[in-house]
C-alpha atoms as a PDB file:
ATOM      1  CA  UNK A   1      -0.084 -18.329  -2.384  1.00  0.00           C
ATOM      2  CA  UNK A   2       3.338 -19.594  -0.927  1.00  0.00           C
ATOM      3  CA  UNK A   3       5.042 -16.495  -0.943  1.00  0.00           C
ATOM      4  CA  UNK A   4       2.297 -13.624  -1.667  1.00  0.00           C
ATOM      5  CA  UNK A   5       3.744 -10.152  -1.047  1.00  0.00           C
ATOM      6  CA  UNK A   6       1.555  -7.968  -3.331  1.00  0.00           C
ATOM      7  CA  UNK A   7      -2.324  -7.739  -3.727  1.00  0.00           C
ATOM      8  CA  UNK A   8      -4.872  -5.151  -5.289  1.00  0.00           C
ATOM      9  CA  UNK A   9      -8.667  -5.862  -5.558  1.00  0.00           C
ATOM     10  CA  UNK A  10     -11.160  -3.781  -7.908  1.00  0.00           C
ATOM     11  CA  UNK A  11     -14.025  -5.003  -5.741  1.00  0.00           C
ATOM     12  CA  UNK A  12     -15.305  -7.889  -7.640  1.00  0.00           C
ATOM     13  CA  UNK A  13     -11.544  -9.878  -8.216  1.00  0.00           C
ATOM     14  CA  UNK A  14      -8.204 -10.249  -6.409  1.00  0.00           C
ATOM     15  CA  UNK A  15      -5.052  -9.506  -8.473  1.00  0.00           C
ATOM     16  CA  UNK A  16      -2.153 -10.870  -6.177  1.00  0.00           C
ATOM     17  CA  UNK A  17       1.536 -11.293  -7.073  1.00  0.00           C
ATOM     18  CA  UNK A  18       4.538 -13.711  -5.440  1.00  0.00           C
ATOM     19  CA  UNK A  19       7.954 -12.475  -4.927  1.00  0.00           C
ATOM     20  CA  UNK A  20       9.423 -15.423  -6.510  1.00  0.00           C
ATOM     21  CA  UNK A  21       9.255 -16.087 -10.272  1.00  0.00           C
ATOM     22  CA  UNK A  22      10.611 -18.701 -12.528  1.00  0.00           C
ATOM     23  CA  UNK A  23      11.619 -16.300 -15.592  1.00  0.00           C
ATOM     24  CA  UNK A  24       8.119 -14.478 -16.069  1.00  0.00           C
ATOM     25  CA  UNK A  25       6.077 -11.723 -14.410  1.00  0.00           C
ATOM     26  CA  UNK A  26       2.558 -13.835 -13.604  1.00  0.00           C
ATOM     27  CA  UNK A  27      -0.043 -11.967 -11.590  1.00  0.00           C
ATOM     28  CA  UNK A  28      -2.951 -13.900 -10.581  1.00  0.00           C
ATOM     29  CA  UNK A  29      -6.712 -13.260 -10.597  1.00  0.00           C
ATOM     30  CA  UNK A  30      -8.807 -14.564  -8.541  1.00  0.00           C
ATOM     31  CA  UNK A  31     -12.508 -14.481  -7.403  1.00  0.00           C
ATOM     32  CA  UNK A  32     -13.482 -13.336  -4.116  1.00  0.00           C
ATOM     33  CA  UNK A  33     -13.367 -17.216  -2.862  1.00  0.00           C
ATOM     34  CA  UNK A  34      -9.601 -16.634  -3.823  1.00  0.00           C
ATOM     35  CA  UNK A  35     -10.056 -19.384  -6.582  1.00  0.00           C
ATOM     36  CA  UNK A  36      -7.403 -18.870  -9.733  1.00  0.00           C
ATOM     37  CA  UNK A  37      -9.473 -17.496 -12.364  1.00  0.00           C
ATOM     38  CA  UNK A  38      -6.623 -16.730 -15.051  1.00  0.00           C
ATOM     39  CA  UNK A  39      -3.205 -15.579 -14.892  1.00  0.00           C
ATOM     40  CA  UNK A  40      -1.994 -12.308 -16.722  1.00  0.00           C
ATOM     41  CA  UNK A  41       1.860 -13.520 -17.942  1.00  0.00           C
ATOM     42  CA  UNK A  42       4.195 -10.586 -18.943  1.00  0.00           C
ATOM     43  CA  UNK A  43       6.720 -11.399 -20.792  1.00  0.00           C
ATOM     44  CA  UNK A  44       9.988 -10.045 -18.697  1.00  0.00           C
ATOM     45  CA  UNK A  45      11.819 -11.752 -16.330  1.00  0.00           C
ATOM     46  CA  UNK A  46      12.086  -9.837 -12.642  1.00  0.00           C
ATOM     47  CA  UNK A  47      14.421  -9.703 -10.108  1.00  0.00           C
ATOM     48  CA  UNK A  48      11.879  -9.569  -6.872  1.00  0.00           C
ATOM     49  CA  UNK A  49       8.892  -8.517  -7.238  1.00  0.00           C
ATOM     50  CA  UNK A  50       7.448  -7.089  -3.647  1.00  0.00           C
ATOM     51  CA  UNK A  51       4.321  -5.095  -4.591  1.00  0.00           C
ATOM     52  CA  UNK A  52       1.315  -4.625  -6.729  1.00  0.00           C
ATOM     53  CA  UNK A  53      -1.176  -1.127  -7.142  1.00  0.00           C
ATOM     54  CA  UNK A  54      -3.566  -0.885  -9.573  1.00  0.00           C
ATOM     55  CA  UNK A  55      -5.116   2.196 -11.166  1.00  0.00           C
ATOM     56  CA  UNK A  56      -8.643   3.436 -11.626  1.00  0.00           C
ATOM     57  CA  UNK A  57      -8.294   2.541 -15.715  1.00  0.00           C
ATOM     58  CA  UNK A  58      -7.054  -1.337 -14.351  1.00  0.00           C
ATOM     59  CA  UNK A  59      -3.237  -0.836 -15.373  1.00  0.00           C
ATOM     60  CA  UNK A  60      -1.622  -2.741 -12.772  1.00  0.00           C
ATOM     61  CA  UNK A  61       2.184  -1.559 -11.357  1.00  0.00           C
ATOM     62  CA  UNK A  62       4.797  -4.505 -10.118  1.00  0.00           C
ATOM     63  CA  UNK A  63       7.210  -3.218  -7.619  1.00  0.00           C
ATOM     64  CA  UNK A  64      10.755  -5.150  -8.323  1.00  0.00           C
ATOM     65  CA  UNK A  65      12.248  -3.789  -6.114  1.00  0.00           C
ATOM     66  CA  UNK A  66      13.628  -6.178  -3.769  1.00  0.00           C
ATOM     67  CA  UNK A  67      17.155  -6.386  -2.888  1.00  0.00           C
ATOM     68  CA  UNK A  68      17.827  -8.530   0.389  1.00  0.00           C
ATOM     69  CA  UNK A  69      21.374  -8.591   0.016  1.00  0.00           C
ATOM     70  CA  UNK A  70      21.527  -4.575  -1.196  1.00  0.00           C
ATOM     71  CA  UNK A  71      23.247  -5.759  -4.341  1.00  0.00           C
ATOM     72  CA  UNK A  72      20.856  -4.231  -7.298  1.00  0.00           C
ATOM     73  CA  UNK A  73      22.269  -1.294  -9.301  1.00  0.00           C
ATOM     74  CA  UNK A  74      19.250  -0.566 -10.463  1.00  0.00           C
ATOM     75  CA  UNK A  75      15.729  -1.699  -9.678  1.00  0.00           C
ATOM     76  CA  UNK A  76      12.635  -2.057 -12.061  1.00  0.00           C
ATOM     77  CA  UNK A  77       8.603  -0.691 -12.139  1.00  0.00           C
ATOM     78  CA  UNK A  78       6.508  -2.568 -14.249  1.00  0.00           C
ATOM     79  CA  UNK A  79       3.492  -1.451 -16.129  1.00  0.00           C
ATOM     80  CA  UNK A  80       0.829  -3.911 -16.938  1.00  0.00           C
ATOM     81  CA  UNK A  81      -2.163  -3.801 -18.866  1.00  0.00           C
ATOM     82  CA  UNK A  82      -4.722  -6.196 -18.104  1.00  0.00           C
ATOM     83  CA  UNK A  83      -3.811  -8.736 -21.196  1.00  0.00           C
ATOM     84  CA  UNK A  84      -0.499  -8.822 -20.319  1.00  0.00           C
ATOM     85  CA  UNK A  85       1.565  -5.928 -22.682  1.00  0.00           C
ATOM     86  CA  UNK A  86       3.983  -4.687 -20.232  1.00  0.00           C
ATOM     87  CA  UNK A  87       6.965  -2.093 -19.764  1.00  0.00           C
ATOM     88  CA  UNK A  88       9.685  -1.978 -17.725  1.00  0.00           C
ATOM     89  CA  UNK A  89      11.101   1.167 -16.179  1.00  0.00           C
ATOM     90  CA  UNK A  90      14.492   0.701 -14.728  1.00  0.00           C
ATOM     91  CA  UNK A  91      15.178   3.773 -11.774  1.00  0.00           C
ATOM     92  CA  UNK A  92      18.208   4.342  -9.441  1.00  0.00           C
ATOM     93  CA  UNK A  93      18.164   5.549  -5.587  1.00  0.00           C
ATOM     94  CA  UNK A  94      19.775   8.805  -5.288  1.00  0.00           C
ATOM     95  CA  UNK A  95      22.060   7.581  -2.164  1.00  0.00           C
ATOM     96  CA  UNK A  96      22.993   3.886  -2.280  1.00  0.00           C
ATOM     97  CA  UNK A  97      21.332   0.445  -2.952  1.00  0.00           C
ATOM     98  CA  UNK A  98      18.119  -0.053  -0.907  1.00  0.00           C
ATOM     99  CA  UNK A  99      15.216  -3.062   0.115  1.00  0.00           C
ATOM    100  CA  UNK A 100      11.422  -1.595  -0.648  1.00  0.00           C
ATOM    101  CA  UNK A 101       8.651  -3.725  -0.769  1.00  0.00           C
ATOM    102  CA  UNK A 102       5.864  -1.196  -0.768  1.00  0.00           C
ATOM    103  CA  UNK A 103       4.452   1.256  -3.977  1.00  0.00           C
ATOM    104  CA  UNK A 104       2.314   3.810  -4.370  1.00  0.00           C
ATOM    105  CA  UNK A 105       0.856   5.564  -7.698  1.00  0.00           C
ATOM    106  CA  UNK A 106      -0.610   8.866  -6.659  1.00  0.00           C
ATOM    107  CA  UNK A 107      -3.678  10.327  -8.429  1.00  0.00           C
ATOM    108  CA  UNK A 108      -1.643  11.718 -11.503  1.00  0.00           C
ATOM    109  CA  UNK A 109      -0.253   8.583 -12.135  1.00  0.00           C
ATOM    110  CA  UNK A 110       3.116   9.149 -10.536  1.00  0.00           C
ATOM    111  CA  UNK A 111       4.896   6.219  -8.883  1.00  0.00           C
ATOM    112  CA  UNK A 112       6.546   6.064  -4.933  1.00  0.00           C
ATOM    113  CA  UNK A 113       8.721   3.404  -3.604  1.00  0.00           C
ATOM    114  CA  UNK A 114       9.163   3.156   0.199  1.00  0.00           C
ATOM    115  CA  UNK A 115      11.847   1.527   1.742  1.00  0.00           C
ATOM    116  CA  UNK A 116      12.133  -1.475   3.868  1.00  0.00           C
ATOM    117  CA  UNK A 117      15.094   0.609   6.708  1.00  0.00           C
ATOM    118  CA  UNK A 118      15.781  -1.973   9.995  1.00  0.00           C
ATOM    119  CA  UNK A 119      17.251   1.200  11.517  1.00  0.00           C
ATOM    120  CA  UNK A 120      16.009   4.568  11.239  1.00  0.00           C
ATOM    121  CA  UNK A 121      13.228   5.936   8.636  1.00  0.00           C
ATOM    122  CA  UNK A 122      11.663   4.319   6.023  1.00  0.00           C
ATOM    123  CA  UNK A 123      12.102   6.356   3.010  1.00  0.00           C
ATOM    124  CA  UNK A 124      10.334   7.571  -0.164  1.00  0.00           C
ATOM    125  CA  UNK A 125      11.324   7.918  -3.466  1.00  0.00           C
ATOM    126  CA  UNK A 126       9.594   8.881  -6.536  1.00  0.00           C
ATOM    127  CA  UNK A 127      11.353   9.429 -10.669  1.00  0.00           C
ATOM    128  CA  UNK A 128      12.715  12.900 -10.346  1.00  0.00           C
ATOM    129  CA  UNK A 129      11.759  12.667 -14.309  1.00  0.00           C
ATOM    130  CA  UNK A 130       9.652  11.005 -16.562  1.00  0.00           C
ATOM    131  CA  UNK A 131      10.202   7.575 -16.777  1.00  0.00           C
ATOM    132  CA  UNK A 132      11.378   5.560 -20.136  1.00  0.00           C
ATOM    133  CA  UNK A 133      11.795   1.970 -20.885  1.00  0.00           C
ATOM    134  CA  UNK A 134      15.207   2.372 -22.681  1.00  0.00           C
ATOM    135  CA  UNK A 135      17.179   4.309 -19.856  1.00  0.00           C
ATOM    136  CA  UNK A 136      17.035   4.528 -15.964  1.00  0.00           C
ATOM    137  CA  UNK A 137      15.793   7.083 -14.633  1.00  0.00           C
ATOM    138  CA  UNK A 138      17.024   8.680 -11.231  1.00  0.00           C
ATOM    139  CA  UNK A 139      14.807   8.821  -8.515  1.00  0.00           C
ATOM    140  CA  UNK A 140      14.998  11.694  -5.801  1.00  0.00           C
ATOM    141  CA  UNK A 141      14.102  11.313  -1.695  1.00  0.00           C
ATOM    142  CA  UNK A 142      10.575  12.899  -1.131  1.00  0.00           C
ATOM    143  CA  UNK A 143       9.756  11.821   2.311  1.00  0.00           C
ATOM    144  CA  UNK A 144      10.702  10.286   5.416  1.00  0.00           C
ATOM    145  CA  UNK A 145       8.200   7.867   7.282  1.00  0.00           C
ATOM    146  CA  UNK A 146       8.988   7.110  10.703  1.00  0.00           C
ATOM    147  CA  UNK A 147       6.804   4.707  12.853  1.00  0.00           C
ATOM    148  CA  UNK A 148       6.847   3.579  16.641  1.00  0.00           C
ATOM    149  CA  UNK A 149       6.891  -0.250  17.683  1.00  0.00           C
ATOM    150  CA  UNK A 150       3.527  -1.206  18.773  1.00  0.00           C
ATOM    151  CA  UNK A 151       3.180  -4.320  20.481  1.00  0.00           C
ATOM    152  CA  UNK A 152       0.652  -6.423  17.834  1.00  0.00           C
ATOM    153  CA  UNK A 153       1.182  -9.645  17.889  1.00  0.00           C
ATOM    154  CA  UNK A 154       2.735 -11.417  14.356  1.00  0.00           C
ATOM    155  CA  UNK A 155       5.838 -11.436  11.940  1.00  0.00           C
ATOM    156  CA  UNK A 156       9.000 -13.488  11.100  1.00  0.00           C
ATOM    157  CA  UNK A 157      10.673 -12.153  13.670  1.00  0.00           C
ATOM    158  CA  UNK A 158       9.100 -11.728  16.992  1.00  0.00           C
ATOM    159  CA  UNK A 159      10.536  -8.612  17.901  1.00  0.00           C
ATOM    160  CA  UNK A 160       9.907  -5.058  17.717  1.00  0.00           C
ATOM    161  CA  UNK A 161      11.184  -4.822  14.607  1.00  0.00           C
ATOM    162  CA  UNK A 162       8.862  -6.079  13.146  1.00  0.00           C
ATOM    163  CA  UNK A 163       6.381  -3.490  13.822  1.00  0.00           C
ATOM    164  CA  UNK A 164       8.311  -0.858  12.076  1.00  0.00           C
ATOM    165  CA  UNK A 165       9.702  -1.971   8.769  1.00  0.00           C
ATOM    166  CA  UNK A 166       7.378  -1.136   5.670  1.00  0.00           C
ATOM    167  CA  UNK A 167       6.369  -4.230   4.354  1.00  0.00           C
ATOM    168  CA  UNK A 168       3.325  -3.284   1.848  1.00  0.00           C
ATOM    169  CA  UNK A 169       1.287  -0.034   0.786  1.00  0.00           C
ATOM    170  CA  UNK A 170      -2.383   0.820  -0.662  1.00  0.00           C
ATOM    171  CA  UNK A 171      -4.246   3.361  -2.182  1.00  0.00           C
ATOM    172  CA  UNK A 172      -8.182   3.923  -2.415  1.00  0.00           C
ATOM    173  CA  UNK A 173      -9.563   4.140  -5.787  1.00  0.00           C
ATOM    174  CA  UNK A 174      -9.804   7.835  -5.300  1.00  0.00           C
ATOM    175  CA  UNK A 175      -6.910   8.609  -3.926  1.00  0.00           C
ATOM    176  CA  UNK A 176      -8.192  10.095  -0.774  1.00  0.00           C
ATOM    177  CA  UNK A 177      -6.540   7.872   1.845  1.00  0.00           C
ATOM    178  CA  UNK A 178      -2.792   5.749   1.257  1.00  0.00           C
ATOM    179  CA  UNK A 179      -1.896   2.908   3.659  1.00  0.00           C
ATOM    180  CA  UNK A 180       1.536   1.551   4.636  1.00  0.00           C
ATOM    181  CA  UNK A 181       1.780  -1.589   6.422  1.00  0.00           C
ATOM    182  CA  UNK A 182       4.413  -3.639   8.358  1.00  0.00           C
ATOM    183  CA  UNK A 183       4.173  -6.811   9.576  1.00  0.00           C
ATOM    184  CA  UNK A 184       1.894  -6.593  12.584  1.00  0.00           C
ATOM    185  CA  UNK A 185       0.047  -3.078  11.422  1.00  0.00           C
ATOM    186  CA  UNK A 186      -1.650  -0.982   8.990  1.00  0.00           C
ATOM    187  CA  UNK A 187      -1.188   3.092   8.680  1.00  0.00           C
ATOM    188  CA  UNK A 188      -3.759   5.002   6.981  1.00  0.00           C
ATOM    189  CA  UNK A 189      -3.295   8.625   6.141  1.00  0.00           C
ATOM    190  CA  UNK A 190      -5.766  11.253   4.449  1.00  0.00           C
ATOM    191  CA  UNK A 191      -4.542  12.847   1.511  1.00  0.00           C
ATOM    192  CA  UNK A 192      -5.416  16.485   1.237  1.00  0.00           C
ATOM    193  CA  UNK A 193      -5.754  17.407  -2.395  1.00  0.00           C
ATOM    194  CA  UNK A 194      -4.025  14.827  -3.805  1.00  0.00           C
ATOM    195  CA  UNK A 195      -0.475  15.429  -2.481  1.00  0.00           C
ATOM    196  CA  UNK A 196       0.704  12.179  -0.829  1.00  0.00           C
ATOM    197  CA  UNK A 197       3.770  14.092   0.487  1.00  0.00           C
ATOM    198  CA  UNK A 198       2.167  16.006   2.742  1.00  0.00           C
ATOM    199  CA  UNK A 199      -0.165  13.120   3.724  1.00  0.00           C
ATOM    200  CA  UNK A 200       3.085  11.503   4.874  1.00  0.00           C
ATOM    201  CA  UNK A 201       4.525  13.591   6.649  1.00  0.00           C
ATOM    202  CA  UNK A 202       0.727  13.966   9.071  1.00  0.00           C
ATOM    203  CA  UNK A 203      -0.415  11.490  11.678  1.00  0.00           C
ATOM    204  CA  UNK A 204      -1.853   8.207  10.447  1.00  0.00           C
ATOM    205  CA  UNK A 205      -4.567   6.137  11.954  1.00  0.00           C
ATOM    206  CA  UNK A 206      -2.989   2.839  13.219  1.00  0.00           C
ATOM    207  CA  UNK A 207      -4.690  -0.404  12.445  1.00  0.00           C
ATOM    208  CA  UNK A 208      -3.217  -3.815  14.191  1.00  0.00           C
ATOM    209  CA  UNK A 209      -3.218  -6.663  11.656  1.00  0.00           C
ATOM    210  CA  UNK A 210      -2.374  -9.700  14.394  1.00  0.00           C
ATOM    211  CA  UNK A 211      -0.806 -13.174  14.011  1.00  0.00           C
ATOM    212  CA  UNK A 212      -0.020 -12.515  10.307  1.00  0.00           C
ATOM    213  CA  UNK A 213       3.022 -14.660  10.415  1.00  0.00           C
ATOM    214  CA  UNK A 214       4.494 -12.490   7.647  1.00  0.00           C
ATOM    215  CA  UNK A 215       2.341  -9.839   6.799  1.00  0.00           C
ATOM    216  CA  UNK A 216       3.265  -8.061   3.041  1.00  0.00           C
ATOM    217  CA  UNK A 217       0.249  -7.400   1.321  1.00  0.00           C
ATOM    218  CA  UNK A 218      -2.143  -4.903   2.080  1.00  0.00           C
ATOM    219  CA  UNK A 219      -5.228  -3.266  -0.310  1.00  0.00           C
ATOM    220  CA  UNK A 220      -8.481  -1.440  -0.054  1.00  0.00           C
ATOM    221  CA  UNK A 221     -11.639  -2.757  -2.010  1.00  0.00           C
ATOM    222  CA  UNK A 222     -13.273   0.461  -4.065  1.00  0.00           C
ATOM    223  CA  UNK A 223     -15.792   0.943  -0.846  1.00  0.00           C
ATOM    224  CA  UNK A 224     -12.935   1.184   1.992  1.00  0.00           C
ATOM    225  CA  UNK A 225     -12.655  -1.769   3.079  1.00  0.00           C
ATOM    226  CA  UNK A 226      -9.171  -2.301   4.131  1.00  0.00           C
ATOM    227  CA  UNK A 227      -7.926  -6.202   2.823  1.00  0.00           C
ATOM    228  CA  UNK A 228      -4.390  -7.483   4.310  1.00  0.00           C
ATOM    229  CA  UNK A 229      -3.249 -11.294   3.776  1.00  0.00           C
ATOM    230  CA  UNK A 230       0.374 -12.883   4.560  1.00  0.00           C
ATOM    231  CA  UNK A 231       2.213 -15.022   2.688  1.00  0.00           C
ATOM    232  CA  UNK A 232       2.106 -18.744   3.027  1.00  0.00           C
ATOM    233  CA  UNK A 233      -0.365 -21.665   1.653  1.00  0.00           C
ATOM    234  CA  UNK A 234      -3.828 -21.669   3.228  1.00  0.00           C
ATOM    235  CA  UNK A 235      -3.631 -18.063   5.063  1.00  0.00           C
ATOM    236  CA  UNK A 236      -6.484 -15.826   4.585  1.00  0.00           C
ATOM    237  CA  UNK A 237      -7.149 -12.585   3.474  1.00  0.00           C
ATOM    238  CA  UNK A 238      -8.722 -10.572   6.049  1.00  0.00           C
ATOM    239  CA  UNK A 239     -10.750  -7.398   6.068  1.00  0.00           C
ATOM    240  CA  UNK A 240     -11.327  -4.172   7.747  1.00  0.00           C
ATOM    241  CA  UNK A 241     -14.930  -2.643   6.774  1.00  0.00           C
ATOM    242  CA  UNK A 242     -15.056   1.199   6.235  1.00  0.00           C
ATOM    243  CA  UNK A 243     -11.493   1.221   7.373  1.00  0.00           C
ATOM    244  CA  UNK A 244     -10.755   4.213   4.770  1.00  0.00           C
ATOM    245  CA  UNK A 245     -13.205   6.198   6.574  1.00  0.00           C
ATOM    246  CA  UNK A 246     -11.256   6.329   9.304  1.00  0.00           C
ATOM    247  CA  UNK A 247      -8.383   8.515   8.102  1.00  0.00           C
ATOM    248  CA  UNK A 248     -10.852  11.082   6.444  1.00  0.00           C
ATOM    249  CA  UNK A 249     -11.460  14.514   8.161  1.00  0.00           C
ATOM    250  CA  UNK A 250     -15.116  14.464   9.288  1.00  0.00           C
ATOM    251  CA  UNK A 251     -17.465  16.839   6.780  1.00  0.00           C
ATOM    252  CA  UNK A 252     -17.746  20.264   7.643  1.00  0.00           C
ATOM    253  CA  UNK A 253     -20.832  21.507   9.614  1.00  0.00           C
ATOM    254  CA  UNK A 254     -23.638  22.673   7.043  1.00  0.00           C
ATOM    255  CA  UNK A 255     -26.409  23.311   9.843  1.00  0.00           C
ATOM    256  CA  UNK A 256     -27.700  27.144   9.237  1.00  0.00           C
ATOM    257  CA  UNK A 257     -27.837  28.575  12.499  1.00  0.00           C
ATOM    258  CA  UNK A 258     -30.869  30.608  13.583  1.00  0.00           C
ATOM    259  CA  UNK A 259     -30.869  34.511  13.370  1.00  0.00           C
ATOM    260  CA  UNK A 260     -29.867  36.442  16.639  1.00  0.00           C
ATOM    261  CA  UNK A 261     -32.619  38.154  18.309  1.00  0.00           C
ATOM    262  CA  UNK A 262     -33.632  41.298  17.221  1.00  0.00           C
ATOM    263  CA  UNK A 263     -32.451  43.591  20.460  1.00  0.00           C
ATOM    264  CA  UNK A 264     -29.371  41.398  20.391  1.00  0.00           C
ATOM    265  CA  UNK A 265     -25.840  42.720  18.398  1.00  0.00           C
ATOM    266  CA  UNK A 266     -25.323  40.195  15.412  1.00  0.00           C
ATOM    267  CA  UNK A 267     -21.563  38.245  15.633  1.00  0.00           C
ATOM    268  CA  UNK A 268     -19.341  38.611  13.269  1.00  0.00           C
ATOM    269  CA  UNK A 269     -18.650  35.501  11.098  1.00  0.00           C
ATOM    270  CA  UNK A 270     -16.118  32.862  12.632  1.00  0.00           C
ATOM    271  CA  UNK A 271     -13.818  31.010  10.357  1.00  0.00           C
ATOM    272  CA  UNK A 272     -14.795  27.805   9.640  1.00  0.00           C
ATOM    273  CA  UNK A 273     -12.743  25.273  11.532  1.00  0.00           C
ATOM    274  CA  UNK A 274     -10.053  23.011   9.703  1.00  0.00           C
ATOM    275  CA  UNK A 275      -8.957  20.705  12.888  1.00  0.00           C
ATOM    276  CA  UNK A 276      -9.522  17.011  12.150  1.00  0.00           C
ATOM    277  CA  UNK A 277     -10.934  15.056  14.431  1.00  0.00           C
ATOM    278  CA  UNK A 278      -8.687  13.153  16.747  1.00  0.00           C
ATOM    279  CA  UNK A 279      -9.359   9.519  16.114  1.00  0.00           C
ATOM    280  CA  UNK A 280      -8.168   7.053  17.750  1.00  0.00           C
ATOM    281  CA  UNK A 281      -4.601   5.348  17.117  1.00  0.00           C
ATOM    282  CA  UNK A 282      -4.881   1.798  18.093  1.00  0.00           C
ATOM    283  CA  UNK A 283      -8.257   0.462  17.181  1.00  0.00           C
ATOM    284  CA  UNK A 284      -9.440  -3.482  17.323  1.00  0.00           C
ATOM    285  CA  UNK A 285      -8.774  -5.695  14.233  1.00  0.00           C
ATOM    286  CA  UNK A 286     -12.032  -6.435  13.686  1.00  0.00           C
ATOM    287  CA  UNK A 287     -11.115  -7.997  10.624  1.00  0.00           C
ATOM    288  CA  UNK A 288     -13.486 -10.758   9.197  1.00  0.00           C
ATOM    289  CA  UNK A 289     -12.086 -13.777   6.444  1.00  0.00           C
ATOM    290  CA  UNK A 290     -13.832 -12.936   3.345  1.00  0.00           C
ATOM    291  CA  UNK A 291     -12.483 -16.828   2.883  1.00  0.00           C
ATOM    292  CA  UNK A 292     -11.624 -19.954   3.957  1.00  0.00           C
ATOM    293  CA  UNK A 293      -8.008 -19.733   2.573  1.00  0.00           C
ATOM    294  CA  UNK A 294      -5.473 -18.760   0.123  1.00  0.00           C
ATOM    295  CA  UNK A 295      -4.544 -21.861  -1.712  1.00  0.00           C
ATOM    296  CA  UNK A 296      -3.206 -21.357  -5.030  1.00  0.00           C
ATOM    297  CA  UNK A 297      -0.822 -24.442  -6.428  1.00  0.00           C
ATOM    298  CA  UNK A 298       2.060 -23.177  -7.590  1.00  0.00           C
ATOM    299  CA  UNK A 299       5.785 -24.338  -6.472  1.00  0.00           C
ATOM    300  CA  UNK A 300       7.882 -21.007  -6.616  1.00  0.00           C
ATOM    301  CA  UNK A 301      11.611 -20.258  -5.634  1.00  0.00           C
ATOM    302  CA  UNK A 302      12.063 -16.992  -3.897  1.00  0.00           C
ATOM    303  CA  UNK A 303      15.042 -15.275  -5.444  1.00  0.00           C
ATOM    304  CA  UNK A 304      17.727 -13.227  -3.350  1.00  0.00           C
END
């Protein structure tokens, strides 16, 4: 796909989005050889589409959000069933006009938009109320997301930049571990008990996604396996097996330990321990291509 930016995968199919449109919302499916198996069509015309999630019933969420040239009073969330019904949510940013191209929908269904910042923070935002399809809805600041440059290879712009700016996000089917992603690297963070706040705000496990020449999409398949791909005709999608592991705290110790000796004073209980194990924060790409190449035939224009 020319100019892929948003993918989600239920394990058996790709569903993969372009940022550019020519008056409709078209998602396309794909098999795991990345051939075009159908195309859902909604029928609404978006701005800049940046992002795709999916949830455990199938309902996929399009992210247009993007807004280059910060000149969007409002951007839009749209709701997809699989044949194609559709609404669109229109939501405001509490403090000015903003670029995201990354979304999250956390395990109660609720959406997050992070923000694409070349200086400072990335930021998230989620509907501080329900959302409705005949009135925007104000969003509220929930999080800040700040990440180091690294020094992965890959992006547009071959500098540090491009190591920081949020270019993508994922969640596992279960909601346990969230991913952001820039253009060179993938973040994965636990969630404890479903609050992806406070995963946010923890330490993530860094993954290097190299010589993506403009890494955007990012996904986990329903076992772990972390899937990234970057736009442009004939790029691959890669993978990361058991990648979601990673960012889980290992299982608490169940071994029953044997009873003290019978001239020797019994201990009193310890608390169990809640530390997480340290893993590491730069680990290998050992990404494999699940295929020989994105190639899907369709002539888009990018819009601003």
């Amino acid at each position: 796909m020319q100019e892929l930016s948003g993918l989600t995968s239920d394990g058996n199919q790709f569903f993969a989005v372009s940022d550019s449109d020519n008056g409709t919302l078209r998602i396309q499916v794909m098999g795991r050889d990345c051939a075009v198996k159908r195309t859902i069509t909604a029928p609404v015309d978006p701005f800049d589409v940046e992002d795709l999630a999916m949830t455990p019933d199938g309902t996929l969420w399009a992210s247009d959000t993007g807004d280059n040239g910060k000149s969007r009073s409002t951007v839009a969330l749209h709701k997809v069933s699989p044949s194609g019904a559709v609404e669109r949510f229109r939501v405001t940013y509490p403090d000015g006009k903003h670029d995201a191209e990354a979304l999250l929908i956390d395990k109660s269904g609720i959406p997050y938009i992070v923000t694409k910042e070349p200086l400072g923070s990335a930021l998230v935002y989620r509907p501080a109320a329900p959302l409705q399809t005949d009135i925007s809805v104000p969003l509220e600041q929930v999080a800040r997301v700040s990440l180091s440059t690294t020094d992965t290879p890959g992006g547009p712009l071959e500098g540090t930049l491009d190591s920081r700016l949020v270019t993508g996000a994922a969640s596992t089917l279960d909601g346990s571990v969230i991913a952001l992603r820039t253009y060179t690297d993938a973040y994965l963070y636990p969630v404890p008990g479903g609050d992806l706040v406070k995963a946010l705000s923890g330490d993530p496990v860094r993954i290097p996604l190299p010589d993506e020449p403009q890494g955007e999409a990012i996904a986990f398949d329903p076992d772990g396996t972390l899937l990234s791909a970057s736009e442009g005709a004939g790029t691959p999608i890669r993978s990361v097996a058991g990648a979601a592991a990673l960012a889980r705290p290992p299982a608490p110790a169940t071994t029953t330990p044997p009873p003290p000796a019978a001239d020797q004073p019994q201990a009193s209980p310890q608390s169990p321990s809640n530390s997480w194990q340290n893993w590491p924060l730069a680990l290998t790409f050992g990404g494999i291509v699940l295929v020989a190449a994105l190639v899907i035939g369709l002539r888009l224009r990018r819009r601003a």
